[in-house]
N, C-alpha and C. Protein backbone atom coordinates (compact mmCIF):
# COMPACT_ATOMS: atom_id res chain seq x y z
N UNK A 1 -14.27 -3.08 -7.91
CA UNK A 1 -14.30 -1.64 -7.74
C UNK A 1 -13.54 -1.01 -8.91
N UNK A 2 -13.64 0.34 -9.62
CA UNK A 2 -13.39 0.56 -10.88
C UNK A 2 -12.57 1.52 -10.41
N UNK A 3 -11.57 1.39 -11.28
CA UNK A 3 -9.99 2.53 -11.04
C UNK A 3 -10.44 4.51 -10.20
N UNK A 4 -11.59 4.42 -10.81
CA UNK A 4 -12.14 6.02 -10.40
C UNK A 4 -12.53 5.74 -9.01
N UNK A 5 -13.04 5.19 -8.48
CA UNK A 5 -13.59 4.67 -7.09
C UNK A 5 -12.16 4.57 -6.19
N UNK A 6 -11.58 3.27 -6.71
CA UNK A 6 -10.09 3.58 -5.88
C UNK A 6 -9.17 4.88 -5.80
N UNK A 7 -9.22 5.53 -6.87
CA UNK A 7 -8.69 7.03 -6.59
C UNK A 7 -9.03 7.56 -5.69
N UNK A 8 -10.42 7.83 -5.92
CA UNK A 8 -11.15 8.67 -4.82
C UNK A 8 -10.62 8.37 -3.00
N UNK A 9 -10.72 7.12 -3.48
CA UNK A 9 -10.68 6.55 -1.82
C UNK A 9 -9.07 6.76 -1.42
N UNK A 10 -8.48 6.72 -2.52
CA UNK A 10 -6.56 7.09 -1.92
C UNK A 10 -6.36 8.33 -1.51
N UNK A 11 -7.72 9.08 -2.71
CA UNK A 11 -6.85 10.37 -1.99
C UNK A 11 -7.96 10.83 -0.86
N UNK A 12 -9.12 10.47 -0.73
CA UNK A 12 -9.95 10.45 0.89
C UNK A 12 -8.81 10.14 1.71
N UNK A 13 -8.08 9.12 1.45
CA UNK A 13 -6.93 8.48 2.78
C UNK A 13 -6.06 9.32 3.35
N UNK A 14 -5.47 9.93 1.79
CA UNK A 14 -4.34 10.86 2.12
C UNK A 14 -4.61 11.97 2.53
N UNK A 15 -5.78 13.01 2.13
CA UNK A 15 -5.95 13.74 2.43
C UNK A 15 -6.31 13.51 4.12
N UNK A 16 -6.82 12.68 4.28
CA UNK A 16 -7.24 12.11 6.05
C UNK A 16 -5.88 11.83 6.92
N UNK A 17 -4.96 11.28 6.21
CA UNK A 17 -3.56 11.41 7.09
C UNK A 17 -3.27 13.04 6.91
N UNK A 18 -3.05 13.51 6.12
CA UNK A 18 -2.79 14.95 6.49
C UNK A 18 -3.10 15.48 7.51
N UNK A 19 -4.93 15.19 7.49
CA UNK A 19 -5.64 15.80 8.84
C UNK A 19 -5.36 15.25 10.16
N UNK A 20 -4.34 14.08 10.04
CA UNK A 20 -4.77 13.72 11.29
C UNK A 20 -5.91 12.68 11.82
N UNK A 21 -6.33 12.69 10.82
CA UNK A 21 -8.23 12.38 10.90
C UNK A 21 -7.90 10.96 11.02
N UNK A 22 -7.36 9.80 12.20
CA UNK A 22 -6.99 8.53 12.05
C UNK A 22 -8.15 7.63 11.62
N UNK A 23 -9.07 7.82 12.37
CA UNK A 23 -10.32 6.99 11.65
C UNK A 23 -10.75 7.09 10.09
N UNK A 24 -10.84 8.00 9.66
CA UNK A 24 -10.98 8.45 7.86
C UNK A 24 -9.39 8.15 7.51
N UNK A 25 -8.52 7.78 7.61
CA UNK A 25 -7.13 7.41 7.26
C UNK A 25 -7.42 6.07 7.19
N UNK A 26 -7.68 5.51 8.06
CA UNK A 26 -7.93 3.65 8.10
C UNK A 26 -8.67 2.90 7.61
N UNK A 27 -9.98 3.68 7.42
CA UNK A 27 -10.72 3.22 6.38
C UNK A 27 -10.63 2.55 4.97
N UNK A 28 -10.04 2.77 4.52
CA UNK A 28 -9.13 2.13 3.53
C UNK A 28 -8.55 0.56 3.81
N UNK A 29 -8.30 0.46 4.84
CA UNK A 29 -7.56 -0.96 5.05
C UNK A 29 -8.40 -2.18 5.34
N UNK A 30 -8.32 -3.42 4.95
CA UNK A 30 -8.85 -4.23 5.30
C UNK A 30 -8.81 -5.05 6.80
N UNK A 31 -9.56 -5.42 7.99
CA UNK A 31 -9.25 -5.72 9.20
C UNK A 31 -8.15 -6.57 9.18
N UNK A 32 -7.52 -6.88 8.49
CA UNK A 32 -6.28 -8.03 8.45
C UNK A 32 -5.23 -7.59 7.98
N UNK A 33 -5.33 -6.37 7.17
CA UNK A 33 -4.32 -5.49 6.01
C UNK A 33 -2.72 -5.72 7.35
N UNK A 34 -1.76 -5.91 6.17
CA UNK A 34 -0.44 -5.75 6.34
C UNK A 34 0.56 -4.69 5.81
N UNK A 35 0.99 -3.82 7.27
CA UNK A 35 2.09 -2.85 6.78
C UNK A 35 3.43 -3.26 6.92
N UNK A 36 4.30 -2.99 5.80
CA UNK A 36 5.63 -3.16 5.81
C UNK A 36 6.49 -2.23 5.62
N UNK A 37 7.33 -1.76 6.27
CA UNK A 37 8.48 -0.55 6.50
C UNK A 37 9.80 -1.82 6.03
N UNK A 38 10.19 -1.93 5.11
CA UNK A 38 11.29 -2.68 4.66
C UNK A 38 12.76 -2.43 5.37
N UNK A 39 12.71 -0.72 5.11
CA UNK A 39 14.24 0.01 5.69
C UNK A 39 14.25 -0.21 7.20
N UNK A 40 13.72 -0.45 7.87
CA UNK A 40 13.33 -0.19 9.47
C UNK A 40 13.17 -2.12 9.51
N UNK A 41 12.81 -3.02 8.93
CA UNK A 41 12.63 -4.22 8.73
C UNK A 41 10.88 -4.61 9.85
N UNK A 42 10.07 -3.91 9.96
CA UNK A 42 9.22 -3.67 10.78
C UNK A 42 7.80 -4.04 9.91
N UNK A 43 6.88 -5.26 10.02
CA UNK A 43 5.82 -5.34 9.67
C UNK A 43 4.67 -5.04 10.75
N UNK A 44 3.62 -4.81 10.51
CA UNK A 44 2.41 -4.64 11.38
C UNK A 44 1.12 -5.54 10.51
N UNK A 45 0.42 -5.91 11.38
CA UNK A 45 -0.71 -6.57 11.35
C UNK A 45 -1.43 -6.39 11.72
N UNK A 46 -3.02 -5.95 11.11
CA UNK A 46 -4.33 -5.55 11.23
C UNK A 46 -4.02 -4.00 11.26
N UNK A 47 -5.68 -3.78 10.81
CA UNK A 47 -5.82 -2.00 11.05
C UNK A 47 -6.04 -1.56 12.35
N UNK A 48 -6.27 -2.18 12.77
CA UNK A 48 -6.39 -1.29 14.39
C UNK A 48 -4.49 -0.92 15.00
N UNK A 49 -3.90 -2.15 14.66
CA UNK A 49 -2.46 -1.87 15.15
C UNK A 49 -2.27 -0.70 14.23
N UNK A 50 -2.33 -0.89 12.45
CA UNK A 50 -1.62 0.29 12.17
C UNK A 50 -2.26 1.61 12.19
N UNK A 51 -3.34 1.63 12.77
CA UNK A 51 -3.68 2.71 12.78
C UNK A 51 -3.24 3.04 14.17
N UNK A 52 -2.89 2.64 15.19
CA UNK A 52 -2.45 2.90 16.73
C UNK A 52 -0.77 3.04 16.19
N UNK A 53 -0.35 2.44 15.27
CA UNK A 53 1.02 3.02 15.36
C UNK A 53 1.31 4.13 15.01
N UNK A 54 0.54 4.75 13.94
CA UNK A 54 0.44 6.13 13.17
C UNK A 54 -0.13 7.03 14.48
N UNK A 55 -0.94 6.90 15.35
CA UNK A 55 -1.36 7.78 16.29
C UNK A 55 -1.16 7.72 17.58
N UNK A 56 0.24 7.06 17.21
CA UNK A 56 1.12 6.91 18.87
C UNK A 56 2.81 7.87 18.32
N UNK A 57 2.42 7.84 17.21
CA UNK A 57 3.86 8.69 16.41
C UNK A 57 3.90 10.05 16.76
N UNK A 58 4.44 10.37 17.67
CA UNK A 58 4.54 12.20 18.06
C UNK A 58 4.74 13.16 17.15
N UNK A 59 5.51 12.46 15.98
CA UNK A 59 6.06 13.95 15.24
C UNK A 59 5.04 14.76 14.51
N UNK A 60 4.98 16.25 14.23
CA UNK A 60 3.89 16.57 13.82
C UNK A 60 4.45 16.31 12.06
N UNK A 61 3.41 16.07 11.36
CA UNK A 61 3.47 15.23 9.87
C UNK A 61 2.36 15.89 8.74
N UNK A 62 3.00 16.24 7.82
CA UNK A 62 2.16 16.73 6.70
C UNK A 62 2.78 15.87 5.41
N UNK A 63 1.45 15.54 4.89
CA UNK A 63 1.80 14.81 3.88
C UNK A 63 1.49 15.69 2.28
N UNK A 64 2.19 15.17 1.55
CA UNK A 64 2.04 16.18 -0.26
C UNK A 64 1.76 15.23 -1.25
N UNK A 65 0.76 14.80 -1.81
CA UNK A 65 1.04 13.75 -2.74
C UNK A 65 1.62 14.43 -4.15
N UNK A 66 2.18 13.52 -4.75
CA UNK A 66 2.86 14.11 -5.79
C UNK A 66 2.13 13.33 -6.98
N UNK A 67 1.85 12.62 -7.21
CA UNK A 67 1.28 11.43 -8.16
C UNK A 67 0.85 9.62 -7.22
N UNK A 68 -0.43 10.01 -8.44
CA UNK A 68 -0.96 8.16 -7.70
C UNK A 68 -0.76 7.61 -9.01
N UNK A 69 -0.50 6.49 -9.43
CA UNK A 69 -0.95 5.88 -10.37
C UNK A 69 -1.28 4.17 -10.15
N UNK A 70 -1.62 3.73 -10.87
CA UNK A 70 -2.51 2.42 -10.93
C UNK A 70 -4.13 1.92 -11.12
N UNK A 71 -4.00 0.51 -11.34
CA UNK A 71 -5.04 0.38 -11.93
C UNK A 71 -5.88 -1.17 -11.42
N UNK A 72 -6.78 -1.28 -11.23
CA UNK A 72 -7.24 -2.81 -10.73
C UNK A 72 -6.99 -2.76 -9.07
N UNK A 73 -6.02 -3.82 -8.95
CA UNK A 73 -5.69 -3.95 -7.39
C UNK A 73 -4.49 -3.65 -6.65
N UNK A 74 -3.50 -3.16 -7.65
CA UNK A 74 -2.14 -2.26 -7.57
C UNK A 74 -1.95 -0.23 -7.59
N UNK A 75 -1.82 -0.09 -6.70
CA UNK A 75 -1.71 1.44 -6.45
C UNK A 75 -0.94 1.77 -6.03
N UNK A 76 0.26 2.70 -6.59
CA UNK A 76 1.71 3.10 -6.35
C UNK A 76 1.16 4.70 -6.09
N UNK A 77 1.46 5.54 -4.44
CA UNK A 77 1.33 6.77 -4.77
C UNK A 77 2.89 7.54 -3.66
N UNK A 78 3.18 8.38 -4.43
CA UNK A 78 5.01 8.98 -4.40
C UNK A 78 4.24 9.95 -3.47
N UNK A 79 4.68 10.58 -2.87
CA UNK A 79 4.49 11.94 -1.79
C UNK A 79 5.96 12.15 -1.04
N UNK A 80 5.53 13.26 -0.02
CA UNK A 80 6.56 13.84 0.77
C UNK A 80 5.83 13.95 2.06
N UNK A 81 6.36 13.33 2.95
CA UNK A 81 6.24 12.90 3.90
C UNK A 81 7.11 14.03 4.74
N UNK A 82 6.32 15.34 5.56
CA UNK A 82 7.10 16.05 6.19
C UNK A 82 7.02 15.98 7.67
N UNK A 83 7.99 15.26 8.77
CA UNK A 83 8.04 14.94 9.91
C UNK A 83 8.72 16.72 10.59
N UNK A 84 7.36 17.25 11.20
CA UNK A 84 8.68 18.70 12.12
C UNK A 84 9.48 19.24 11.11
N UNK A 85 8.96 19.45 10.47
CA UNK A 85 9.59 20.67 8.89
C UNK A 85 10.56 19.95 8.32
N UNK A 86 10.96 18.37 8.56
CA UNK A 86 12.08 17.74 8.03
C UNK A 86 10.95 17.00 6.81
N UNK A 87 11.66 16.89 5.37
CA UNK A 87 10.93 16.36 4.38
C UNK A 87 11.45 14.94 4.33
N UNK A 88 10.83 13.78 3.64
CA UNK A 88 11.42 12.64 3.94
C UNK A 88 10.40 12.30 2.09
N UNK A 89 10.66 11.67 1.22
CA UNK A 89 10.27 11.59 0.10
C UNK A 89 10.31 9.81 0.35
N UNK A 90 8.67 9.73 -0.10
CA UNK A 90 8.20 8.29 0.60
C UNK A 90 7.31 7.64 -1.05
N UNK A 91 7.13 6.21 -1.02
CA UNK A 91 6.46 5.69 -1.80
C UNK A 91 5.59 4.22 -1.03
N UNK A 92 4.49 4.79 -1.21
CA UNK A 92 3.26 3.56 -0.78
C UNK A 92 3.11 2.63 -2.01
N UNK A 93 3.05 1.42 -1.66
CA UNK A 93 2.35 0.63 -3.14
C UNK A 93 1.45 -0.37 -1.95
N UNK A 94 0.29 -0.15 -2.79
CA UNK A 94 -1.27 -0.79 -2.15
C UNK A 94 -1.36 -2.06 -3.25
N UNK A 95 -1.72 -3.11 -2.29
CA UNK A 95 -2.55 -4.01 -2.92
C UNK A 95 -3.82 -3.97 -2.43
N UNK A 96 -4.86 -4.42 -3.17
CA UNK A 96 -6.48 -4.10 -2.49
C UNK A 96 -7.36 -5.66 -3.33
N UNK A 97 -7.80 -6.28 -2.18
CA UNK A 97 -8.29 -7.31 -2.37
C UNK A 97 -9.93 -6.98 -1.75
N UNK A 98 -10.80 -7.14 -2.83
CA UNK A 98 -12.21 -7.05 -2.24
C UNK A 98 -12.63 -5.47 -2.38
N UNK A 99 -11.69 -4.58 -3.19
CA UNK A 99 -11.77 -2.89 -2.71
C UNK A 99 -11.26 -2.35 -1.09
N UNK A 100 -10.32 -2.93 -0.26
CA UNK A 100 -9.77 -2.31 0.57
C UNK A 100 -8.30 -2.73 0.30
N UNK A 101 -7.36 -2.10 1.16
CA UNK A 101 -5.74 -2.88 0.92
C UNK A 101 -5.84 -3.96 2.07
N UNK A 102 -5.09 -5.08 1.23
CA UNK A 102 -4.73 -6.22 2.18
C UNK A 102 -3.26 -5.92 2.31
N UNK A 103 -2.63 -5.13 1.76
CA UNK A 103 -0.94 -5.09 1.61
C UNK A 103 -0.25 -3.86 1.64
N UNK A 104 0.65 -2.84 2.34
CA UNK A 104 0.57 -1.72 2.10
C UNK A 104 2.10 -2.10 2.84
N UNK A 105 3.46 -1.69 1.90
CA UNK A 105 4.48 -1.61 1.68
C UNK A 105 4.88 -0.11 1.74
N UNK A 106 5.73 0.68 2.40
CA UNK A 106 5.93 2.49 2.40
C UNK A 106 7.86 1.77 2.42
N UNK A 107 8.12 2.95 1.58
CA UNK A 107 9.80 3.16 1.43
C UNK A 107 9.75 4.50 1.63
N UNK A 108 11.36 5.03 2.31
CA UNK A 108 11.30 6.41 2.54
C UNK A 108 12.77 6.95 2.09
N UNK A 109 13.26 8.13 1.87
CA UNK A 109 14.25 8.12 1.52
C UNK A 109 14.49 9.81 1.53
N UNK A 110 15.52 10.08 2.31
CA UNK A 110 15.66 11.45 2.46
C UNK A 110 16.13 12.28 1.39
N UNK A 111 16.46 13.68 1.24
CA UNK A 111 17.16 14.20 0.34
C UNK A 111 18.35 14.72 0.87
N UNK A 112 18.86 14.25 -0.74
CA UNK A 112 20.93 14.39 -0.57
C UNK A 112 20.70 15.61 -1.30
N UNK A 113 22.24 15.98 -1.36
CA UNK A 113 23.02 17.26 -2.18
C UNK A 113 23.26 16.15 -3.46
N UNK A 114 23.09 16.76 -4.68
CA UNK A 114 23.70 16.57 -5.95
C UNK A 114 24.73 16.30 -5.83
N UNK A 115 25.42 15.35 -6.94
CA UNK A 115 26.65 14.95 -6.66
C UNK A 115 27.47 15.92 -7.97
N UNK A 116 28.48 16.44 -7.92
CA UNK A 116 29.05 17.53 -8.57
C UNK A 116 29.81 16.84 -9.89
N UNK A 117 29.85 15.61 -9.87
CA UNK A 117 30.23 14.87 -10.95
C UNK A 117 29.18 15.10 -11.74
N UNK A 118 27.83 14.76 -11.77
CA UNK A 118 27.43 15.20 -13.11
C UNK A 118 26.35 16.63 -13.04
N UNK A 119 26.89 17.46 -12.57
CA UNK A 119 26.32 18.53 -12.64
C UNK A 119 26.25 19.20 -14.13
N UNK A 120 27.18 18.33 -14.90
CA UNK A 120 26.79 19.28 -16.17
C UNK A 120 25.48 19.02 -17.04
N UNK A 121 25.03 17.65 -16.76
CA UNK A 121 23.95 16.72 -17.14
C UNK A 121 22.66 17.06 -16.68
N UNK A 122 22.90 17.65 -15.08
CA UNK A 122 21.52 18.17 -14.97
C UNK A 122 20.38 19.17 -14.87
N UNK A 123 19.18 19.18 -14.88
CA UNK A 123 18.73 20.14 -14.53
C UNK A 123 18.34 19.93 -13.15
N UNK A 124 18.36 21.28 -12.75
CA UNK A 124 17.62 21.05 -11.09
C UNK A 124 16.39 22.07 -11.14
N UNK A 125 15.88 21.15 -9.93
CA UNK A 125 13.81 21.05 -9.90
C UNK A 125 13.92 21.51 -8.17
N UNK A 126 12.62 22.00 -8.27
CA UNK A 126 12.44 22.27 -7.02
C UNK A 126 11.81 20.86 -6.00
N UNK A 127 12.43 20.28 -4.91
CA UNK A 127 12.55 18.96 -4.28
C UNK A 127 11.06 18.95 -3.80
């Protein structure tokens, strides 16, 4: 499958978790695909589980992608992950064997206050 094809289909995905849309969200995964939450130490196995875990999750969730990049069978895409107006700044990295993911790794990581030690160094961006 050629790098333009997998785009398409990441951001079909993402845009489909936004909606809600669990079936057009899962599509993407291979029937065997493995999710890993590292911080939480929590793997899942097959798409039907992870798609039942994502639509057993109460909080209401909007997702923002910020950048995808990759190429072949590696796909790193950064977003903001907003749980109930709380933002949570997340990174997916896909492996895709055959054109679906067999591997799908998410890290999450909230936002801090700047640390006032090097405030003279930086610029600040909107989060």
């Amino acid at each position: 499958m050629d790098d333009r094809t997998v785009r398409a289909r990441l951001e079909r995905h993402w845009d489909a978790s936004d909606a809600s849309d669990f079936e057009a969200e899962h599509e993407i995964y291979r029937e065997d695909a493995v999710l890993d939450y590292p911080q939480s130490g929590e793997r899942i196995r097959g798409r039907r589980n992870i798609q039942e875990s994502r639509t057993v999750q109460p909080n209401k969730k909007h997702f923002a992608v910020r950048r995808m990049i990759g190429s072949s069978d590696l796909w790193i895409t950064e977003f903001v992950l907003t749980y109930d107006g709380v933002p949570s700044y997340a990174v997916s990295i896909m492996e895709f064997c055959e054109g679906l993911v067999a591997h799908e790794t998410q890290y999450f990581a909230d936002r801090f206050d700047p640390a006032a030690s090097r405030a003279h160094l930086v610029e600040r961006v909107q989060p």
